[in-house]
Protein backbone atom coordinates (compact mmCIF):
# COMPACT_ATOMS: atom_id res chain seq x y z
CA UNK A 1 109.93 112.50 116.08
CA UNK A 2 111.27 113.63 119.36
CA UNK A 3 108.91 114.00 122.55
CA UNK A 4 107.75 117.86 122.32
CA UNK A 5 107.09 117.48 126.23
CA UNK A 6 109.55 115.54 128.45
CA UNK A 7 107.71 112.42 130.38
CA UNK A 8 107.50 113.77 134.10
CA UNK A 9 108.45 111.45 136.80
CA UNK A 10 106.14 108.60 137.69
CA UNK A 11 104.38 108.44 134.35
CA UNK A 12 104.48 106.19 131.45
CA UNK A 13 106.83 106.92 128.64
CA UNK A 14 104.59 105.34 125.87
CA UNK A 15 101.50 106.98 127.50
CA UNK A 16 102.89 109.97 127.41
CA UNK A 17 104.60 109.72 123.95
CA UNK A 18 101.15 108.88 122.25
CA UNK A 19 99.35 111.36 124.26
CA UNK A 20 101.81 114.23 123.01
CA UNK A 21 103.31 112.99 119.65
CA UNK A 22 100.84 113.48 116.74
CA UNK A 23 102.50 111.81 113.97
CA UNK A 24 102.50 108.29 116.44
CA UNK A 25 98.35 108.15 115.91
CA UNK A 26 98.62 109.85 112.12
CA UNK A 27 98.41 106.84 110.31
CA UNK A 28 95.16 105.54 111.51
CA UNK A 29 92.41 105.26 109.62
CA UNK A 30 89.08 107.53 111.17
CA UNK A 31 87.84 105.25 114.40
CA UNK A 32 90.80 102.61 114.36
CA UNK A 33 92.12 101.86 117.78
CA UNK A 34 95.78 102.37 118.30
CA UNK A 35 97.04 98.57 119.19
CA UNK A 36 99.49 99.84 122.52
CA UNK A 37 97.26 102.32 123.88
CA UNK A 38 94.45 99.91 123.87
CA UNK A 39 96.87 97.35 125.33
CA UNK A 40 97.49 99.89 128.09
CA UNK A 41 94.00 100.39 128.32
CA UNK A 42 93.21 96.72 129.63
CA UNK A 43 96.34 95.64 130.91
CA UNK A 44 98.11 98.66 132.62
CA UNK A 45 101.22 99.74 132.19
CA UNK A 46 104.68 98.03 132.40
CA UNK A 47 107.03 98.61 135.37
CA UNK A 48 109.63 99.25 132.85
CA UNK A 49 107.85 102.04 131.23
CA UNK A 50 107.76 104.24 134.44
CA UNK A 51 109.92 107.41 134.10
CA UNK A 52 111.99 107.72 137.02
């Protein structure tokens, strides 16, 4: 599915796509983490997914 808001400059593409694109957290089960957004959680975000 196709970003329904474009990532604004300086912030994280995969942030932002979870953040705006339902169908990405859909298939979790009720309380199950999602594996990358915990990973972004504890360890930041990479350089290369900066929007510049």
């Amino acid at each position: 599915m196709a970003l329904r808001r474009p990532v604004p400059h300086g912030q994280c593409r995969q942030r932002w796509h979870h953040a705006y694109d339902p169908s990405i957290h859909r298939k979790l089960k009720p309380r199950e983490d999602c594996g990358p957004c915990v990973d972004h959680m504890r360890n930041g975000h990479p350089p290369d997914q900066i929007q510049n």
